[in-house]
N, C-alpha and C. Protein backbone atom coordinates (compact mmCIF):
# COMPACT_ATOMS: atom_id res chain seq x y z
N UNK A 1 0.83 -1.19 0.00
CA UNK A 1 0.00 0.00 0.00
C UNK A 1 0.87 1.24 0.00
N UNK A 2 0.48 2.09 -0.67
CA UNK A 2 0.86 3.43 -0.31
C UNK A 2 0.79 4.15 0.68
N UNK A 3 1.81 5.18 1.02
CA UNK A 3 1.76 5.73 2.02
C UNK A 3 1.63 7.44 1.89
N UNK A 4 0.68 8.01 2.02
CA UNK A 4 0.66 10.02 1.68
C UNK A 4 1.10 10.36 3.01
N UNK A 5 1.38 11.73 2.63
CA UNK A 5 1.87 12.29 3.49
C UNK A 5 0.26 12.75 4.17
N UNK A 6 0.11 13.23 5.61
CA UNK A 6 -0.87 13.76 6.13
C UNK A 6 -1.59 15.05 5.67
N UNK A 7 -0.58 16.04 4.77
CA UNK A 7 -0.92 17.19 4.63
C UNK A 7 -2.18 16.52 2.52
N UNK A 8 -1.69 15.74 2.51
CA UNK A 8 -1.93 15.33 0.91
C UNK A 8 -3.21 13.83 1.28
N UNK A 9 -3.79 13.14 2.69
CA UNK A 9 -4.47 12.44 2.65
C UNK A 9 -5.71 13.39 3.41
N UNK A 10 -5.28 14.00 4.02
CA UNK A 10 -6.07 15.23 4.67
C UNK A 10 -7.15 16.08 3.39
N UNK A 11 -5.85 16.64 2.47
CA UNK A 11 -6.72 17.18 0.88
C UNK A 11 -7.57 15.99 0.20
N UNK A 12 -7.03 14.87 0.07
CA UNK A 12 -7.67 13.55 -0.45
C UNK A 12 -9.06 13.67 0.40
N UNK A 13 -9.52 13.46 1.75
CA UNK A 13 -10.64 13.52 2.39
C UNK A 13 -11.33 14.64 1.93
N UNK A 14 -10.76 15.66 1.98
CA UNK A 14 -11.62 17.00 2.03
C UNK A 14 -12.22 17.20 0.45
N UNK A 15 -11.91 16.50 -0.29
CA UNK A 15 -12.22 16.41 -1.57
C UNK A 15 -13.51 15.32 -1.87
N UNK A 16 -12.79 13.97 -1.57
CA UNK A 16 -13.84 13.00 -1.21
C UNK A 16 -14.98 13.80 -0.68
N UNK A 17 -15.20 14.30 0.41
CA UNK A 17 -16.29 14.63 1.09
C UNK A 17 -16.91 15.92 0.26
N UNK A 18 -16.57 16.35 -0.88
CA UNK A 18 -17.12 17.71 -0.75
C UNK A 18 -18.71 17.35 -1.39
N UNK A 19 -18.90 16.47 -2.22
CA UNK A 19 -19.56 16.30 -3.32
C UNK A 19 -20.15 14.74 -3.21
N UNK A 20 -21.15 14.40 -2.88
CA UNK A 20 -21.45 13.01 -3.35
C UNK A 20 -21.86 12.85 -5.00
N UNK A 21 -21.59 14.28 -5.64
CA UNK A 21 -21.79 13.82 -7.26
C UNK A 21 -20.77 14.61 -8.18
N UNK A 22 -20.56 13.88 -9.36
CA UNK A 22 -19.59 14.91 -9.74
C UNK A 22 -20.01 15.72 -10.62
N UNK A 23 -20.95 15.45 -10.60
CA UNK A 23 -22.14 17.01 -11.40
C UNK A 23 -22.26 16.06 -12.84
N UNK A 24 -22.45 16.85 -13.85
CA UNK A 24 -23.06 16.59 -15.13
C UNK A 24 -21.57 16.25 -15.78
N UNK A 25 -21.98 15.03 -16.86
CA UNK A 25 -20.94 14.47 -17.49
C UNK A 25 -20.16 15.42 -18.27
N UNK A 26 -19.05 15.24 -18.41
CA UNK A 26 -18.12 16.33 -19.30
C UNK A 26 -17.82 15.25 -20.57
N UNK A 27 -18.15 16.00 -21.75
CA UNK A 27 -17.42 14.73 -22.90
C UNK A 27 -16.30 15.38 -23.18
N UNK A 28 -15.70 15.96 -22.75
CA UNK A 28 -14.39 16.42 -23.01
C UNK A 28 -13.08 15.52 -22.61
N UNK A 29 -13.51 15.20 -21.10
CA UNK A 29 -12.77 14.55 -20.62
C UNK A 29 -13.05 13.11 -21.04
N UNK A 30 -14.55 12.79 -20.68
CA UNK A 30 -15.28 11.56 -21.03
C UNK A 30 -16.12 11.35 -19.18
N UNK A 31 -15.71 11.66 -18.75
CA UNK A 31 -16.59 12.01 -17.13
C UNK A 31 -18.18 11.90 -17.22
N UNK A 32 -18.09 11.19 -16.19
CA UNK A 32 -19.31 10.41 -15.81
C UNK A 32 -20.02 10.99 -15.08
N UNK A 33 -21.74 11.34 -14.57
CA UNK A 33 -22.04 11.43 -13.20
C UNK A 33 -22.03 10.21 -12.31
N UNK A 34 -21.92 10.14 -11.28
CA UNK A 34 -22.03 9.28 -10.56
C UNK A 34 -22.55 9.51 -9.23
N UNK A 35 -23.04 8.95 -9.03
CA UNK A 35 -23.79 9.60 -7.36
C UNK A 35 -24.50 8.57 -6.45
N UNK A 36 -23.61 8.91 -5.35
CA UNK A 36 -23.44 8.37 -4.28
C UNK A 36 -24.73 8.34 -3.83
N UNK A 37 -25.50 7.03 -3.14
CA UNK A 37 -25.94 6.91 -1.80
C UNK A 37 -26.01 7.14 -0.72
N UNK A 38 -25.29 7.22 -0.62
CA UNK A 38 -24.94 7.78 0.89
C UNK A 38 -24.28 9.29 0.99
N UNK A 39 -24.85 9.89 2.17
CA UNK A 39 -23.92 11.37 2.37
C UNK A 39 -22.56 11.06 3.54
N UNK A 40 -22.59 10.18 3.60
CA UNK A 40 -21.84 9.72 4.52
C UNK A 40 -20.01 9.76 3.27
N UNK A 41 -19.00 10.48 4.24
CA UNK A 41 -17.86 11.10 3.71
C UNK A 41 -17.14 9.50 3.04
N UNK A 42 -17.17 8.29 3.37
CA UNK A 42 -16.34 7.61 2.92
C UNK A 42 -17.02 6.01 2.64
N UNK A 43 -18.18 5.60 2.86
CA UNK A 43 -19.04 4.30 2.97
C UNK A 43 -20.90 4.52 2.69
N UNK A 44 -21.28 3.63 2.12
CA UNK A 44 -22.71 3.45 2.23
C UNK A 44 -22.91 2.98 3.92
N UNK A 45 -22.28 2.16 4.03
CA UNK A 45 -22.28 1.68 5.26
C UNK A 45 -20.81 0.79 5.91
N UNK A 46 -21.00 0.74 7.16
CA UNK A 46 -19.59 0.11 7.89
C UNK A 46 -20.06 -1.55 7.85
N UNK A 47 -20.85 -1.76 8.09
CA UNK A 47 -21.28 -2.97 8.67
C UNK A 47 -22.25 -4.04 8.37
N UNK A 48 -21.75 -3.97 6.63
CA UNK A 48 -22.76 -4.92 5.83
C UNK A 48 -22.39 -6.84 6.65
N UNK A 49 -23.35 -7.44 5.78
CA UNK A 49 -22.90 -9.08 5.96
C UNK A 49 -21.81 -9.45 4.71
N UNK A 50 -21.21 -8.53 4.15
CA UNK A 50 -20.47 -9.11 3.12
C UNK A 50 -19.09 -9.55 3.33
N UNK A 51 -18.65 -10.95 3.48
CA UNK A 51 -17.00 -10.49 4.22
C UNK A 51 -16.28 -10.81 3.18
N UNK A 52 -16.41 -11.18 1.87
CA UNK A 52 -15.44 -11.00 0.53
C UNK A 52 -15.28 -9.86 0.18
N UNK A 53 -14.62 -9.40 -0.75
CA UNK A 53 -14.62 -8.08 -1.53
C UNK A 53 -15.42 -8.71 -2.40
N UNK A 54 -16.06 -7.44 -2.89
CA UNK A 54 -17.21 -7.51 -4.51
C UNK A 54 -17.19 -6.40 -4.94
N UNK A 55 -17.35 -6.08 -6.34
CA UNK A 55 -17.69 -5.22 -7.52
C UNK A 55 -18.38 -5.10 -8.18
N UNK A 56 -19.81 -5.01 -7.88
CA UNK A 56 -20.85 -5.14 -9.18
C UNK A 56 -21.46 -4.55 -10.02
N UNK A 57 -21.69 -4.50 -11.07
CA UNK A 57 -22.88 -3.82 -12.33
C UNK A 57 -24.38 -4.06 -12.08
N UNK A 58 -25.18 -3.77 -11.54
CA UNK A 58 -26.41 -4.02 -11.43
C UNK A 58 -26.93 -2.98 -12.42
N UNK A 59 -27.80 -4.02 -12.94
CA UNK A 59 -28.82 -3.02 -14.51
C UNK A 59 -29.86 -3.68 -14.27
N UNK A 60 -30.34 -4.50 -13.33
CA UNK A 60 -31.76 -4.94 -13.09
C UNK A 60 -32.53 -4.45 -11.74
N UNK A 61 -33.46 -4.82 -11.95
CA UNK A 61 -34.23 -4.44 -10.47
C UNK A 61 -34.21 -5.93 -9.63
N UNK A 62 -34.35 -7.19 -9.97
CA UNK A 62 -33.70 -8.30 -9.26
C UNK A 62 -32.63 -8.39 -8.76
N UNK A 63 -31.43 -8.00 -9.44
CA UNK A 63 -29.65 -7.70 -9.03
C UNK A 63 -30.25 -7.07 -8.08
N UNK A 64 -30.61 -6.39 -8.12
CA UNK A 64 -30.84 -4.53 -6.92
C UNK A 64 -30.62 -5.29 -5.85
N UNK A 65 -32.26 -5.47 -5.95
CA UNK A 65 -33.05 -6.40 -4.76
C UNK A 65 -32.02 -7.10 -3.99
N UNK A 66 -31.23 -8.05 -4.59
CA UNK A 66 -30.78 -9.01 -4.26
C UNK A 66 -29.62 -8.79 -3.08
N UNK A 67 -28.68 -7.72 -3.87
CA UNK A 67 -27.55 -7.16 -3.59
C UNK A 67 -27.97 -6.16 -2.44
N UNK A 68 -29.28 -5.25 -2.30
CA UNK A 68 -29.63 -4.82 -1.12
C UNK A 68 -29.69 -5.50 -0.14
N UNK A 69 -30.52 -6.65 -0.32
CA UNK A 69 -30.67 -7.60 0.71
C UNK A 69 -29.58 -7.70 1.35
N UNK A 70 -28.52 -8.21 0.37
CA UNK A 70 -27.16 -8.91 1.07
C UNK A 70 -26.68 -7.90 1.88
N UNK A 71 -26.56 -6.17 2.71
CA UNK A 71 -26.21 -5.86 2.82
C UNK A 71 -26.71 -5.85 4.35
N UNK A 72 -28.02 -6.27 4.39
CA UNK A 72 -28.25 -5.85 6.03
C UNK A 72 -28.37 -7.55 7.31
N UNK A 73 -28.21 -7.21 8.31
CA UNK A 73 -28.13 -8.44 8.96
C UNK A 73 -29.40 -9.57 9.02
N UNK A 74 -28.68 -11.02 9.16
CA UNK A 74 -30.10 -11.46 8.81
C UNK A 74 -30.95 -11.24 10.17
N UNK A 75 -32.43 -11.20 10.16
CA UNK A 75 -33.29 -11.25 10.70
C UNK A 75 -33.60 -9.27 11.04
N UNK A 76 -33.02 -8.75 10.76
CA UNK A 76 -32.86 -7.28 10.57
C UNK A 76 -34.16 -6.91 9.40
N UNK A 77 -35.32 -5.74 9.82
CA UNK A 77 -36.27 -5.46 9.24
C UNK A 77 -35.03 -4.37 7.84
N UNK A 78 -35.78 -4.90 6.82
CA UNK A 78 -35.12 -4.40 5.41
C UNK A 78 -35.74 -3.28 4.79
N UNK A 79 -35.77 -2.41 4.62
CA UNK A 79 -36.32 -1.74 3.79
C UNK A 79 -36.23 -1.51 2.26
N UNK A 80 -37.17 -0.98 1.53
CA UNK A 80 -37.04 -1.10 0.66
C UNK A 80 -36.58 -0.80 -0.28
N UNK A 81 -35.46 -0.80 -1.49
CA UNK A 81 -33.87 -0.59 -2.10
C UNK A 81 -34.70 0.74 -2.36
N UNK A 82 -33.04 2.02 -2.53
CA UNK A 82 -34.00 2.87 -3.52
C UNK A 82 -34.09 2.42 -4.67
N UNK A 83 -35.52 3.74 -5.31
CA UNK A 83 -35.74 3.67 -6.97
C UNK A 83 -34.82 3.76 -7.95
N UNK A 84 -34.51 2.90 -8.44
CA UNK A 84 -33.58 3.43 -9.58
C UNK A 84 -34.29 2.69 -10.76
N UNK A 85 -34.37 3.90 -11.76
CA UNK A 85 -34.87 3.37 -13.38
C UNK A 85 -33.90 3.12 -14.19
N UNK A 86 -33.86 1.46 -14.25
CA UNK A 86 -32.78 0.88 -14.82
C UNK A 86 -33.05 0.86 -16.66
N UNK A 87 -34.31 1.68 -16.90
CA UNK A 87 -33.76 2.12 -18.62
C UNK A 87 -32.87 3.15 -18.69
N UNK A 88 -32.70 3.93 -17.52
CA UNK A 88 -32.22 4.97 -17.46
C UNK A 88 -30.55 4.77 -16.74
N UNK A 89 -30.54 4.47 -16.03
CA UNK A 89 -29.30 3.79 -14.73
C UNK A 89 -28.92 2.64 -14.79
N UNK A 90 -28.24 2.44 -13.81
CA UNK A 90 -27.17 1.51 -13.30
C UNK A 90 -26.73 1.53 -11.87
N UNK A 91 -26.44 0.53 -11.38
CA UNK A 91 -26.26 0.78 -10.16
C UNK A 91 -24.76 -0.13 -9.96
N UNK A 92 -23.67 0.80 -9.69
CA UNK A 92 -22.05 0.06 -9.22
C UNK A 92 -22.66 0.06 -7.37
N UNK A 93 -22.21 -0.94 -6.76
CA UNK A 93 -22.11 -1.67 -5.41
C UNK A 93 -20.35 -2.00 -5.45
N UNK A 94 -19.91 -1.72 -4.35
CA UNK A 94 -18.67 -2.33 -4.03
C UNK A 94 -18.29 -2.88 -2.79
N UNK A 95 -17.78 -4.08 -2.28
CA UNK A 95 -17.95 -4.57 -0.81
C UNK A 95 -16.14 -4.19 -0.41
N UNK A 96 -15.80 -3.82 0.36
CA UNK A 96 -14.50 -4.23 0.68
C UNK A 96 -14.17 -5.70 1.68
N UNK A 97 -15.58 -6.09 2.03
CA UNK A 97 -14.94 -7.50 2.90
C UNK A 97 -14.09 -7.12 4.07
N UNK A 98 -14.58 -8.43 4.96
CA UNK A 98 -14.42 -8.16 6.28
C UNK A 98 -13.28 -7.82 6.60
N UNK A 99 -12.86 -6.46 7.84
CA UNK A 99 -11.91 -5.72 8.08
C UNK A 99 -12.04 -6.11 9.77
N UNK A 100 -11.10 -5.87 10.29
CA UNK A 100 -10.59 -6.14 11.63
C UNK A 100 -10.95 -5.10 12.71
N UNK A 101 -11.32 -3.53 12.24
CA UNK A 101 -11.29 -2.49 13.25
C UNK A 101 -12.02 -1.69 12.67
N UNK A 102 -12.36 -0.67 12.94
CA UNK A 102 -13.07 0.64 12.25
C UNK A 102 -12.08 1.22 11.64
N UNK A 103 -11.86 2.57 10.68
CA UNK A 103 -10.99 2.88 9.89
C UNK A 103 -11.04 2.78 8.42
N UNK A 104 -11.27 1.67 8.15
CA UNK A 104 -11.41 0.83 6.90
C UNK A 104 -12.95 1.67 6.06
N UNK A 105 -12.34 2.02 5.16
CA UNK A 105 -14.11 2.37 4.29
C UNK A 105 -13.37 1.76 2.28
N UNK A 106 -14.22 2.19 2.02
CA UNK A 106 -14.92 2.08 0.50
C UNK A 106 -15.95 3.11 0.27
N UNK A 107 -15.08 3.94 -1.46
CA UNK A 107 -15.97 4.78 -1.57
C UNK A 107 -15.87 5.43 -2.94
N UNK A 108 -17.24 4.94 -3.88
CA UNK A 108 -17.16 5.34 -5.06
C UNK A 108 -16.46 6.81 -5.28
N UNK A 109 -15.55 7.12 -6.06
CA UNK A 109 -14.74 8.12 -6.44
C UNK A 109 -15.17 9.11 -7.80
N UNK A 110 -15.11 8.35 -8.44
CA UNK A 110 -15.45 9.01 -10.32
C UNK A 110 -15.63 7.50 -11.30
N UNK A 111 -16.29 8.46 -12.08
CA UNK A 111 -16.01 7.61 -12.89
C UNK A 111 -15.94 8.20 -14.45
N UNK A 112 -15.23 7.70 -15.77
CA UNK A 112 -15.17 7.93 -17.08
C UNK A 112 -15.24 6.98 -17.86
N UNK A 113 -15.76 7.53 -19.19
CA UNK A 113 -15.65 6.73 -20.51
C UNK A 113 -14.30 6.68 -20.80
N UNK A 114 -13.90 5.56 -21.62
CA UNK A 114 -12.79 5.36 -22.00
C UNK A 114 -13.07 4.42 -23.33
N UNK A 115 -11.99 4.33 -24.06
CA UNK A 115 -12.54 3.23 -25.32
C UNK A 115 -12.53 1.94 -24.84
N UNK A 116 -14.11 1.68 -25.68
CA UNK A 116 -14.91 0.61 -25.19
C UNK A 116 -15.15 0.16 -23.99
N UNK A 117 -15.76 1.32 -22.74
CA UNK A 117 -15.35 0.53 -21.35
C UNK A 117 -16.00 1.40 -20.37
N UNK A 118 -16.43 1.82 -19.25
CA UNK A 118 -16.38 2.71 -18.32
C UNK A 118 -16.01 2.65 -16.87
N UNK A 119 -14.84 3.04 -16.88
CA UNK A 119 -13.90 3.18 -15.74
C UNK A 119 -14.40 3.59 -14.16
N UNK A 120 -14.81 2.95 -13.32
CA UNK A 120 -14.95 3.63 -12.16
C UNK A 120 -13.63 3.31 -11.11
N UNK A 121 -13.44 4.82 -10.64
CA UNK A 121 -12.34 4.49 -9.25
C UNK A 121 -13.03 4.40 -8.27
N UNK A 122 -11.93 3.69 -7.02
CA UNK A 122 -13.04 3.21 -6.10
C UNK A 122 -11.58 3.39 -4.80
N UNK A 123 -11.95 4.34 -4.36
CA UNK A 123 -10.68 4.38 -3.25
C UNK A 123 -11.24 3.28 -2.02
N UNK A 124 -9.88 2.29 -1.81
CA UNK A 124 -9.98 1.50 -0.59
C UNK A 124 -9.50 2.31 0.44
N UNK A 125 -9.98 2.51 1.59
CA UNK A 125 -9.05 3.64 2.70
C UNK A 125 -8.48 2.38 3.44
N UNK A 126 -7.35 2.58 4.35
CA UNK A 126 -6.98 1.60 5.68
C UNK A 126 -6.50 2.88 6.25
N UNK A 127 -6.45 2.43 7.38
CA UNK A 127 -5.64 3.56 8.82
C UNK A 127 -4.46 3.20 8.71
N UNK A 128 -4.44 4.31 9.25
CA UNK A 128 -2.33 4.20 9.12
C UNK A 128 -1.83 3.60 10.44
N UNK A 129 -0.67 3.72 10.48
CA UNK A 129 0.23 2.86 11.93
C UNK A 129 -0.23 4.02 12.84
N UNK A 130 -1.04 5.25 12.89
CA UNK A 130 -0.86 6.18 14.02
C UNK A 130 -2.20 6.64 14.46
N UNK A 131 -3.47 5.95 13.71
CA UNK A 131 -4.74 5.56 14.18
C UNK A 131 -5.03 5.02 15.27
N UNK A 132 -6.11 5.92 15.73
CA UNK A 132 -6.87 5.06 16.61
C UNK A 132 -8.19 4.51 16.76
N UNK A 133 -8.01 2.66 16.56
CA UNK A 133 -9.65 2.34 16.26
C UNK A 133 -10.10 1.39 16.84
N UNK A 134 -11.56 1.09 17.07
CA UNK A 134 -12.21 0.28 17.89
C UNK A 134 -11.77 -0.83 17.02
N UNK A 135 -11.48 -1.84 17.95
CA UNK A 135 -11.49 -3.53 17.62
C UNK A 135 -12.78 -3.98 17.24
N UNK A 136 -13.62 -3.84 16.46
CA UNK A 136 -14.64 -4.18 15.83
C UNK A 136 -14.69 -4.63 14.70
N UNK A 137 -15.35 -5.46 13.84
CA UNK A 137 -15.17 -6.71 12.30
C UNK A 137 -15.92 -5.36 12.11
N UNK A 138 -15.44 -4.58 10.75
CA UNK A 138 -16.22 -4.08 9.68
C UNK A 138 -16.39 -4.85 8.08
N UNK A 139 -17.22 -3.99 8.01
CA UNK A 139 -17.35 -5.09 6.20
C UNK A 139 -17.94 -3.87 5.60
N UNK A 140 -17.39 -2.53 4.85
CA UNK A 140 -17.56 -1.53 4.20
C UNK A 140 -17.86 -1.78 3.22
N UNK A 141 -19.57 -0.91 2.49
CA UNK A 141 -19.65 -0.96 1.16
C UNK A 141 -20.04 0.49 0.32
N UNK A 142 -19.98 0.48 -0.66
CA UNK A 142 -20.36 1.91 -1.09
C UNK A 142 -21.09 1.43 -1.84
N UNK A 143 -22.22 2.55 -2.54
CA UNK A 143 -23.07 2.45 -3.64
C UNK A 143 -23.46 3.24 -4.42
N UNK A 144 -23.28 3.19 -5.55
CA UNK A 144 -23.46 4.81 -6.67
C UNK A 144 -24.31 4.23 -7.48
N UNK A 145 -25.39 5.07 -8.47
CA UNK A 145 -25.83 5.01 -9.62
C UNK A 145 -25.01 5.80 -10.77
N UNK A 146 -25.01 5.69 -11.99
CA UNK A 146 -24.88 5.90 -12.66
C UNK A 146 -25.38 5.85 -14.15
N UNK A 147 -25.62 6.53 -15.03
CA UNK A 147 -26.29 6.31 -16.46
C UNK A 147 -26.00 4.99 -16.87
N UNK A 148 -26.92 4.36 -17.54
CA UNK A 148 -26.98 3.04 -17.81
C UNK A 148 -25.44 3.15 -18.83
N UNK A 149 -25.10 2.10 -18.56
CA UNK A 149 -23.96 1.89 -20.11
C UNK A 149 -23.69 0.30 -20.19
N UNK A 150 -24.41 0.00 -21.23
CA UNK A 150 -24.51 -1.99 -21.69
C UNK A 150 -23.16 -2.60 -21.58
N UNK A 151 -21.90 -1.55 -21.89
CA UNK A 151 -20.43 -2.35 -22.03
C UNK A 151 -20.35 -2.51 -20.70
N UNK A 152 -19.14 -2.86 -20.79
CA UNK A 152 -17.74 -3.51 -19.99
C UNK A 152 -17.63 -2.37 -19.00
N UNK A 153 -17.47 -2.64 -17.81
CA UNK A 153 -17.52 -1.76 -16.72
C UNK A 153 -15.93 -2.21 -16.04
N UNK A 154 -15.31 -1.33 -15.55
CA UNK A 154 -14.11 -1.76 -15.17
C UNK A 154 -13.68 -0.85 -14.05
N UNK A 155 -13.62 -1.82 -12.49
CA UNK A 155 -13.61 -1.01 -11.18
C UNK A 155 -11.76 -0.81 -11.14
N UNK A 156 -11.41 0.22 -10.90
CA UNK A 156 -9.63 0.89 -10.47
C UNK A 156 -9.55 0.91 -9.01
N UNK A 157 -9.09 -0.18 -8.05
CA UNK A 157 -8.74 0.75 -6.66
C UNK A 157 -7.84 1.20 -6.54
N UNK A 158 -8.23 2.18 -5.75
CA UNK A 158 -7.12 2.73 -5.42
C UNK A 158 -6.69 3.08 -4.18
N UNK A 159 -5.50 1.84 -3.43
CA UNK A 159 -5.67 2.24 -2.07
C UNK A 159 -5.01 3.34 -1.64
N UNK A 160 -5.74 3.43 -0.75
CA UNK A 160 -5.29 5.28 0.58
C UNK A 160 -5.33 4.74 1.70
N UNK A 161 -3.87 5.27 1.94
CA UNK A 161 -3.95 4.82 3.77
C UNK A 161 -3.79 6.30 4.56
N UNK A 162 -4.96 6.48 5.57
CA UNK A 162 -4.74 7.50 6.12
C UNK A 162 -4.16 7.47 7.28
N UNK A 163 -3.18 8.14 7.50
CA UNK A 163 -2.48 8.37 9.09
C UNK A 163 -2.46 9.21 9.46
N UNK A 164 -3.30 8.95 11.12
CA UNK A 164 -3.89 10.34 11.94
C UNK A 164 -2.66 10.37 12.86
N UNK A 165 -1.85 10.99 12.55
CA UNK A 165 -0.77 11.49 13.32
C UNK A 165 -1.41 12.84 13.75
């Protein structure tokens, strides 16, 4: 993993957090909207049932369903996924799988067109050696929609380790 300096993972957060969307697509660049679920600065949630990592394309309302489900504990009252109009959307899900402490997130970043393909980054965070975190199993996931696109979807992580010195 990489290591930033504090003054450069500090800007990394403050950026992450400013925006859960990155506004209207640019074809210049090839930039995507994408937009987050959650207002929450770095996770949909800490504490799904998922303890693999996963990456998914959901373009159905069954996927949805399914993949919502998987996220809350069993016997836990579920509510119901949001709306998303999959003539219109898409829905990227990402699990990071079970983590050892708090600290740990997942969190859709951007995303772009590229030839034949659409690129989403997906920053993995870990704590650095100078953190301090509860001994608790997390299982971090994020969740974005995005404009439908039929190709090849292709997730980039990119890990960040933050150290709270």
């Amino acid at each position: 993993m990489r290591f930033m300096s504090k003054a450069f993972a500090l800007a990394l957060l403050a950026a992450l957090g400013c925006s859960t969307s990155l506004g209207e697509p640019d074809a210049s660049s090839g930039r995507v909207a994408l937009q987050r679920l959650s207002s929450d600065q770095n996770a949909f949630t800490y504490f799904s049932q998922l303890r693999q990592p996963e990456r998914l394309v959901i373009r159905d309302a069954a996927a949805w369903t399914a993949a919502w489900v998987s996220i809350w504990p069993n016997g836990a009252p579920i509510a119901a996924p949001p709306d998303v109009d999959f003539t219109k959307d898409m829905v990227v899900f990402g699990a990071l799988g079970t983590r050892p402490s708090t600290g740990f997130a997942i969190r859709f970043d951007s995303a772009a067109m590229q030839p034949n393909e659409l690129v989403v980054w997906t920053a993995t965070i870990s704590p650095g050696a100078h953190c301090v975190n509860a001994t608790v199993i997390t299982s971090p996931v994020d969740i974005a929609t995005t404009a439908r696109f039929d190709g090849a979807v292709r997730f980039v992580d990119v890990p960040t380790v933050i150290d709270c010195q």
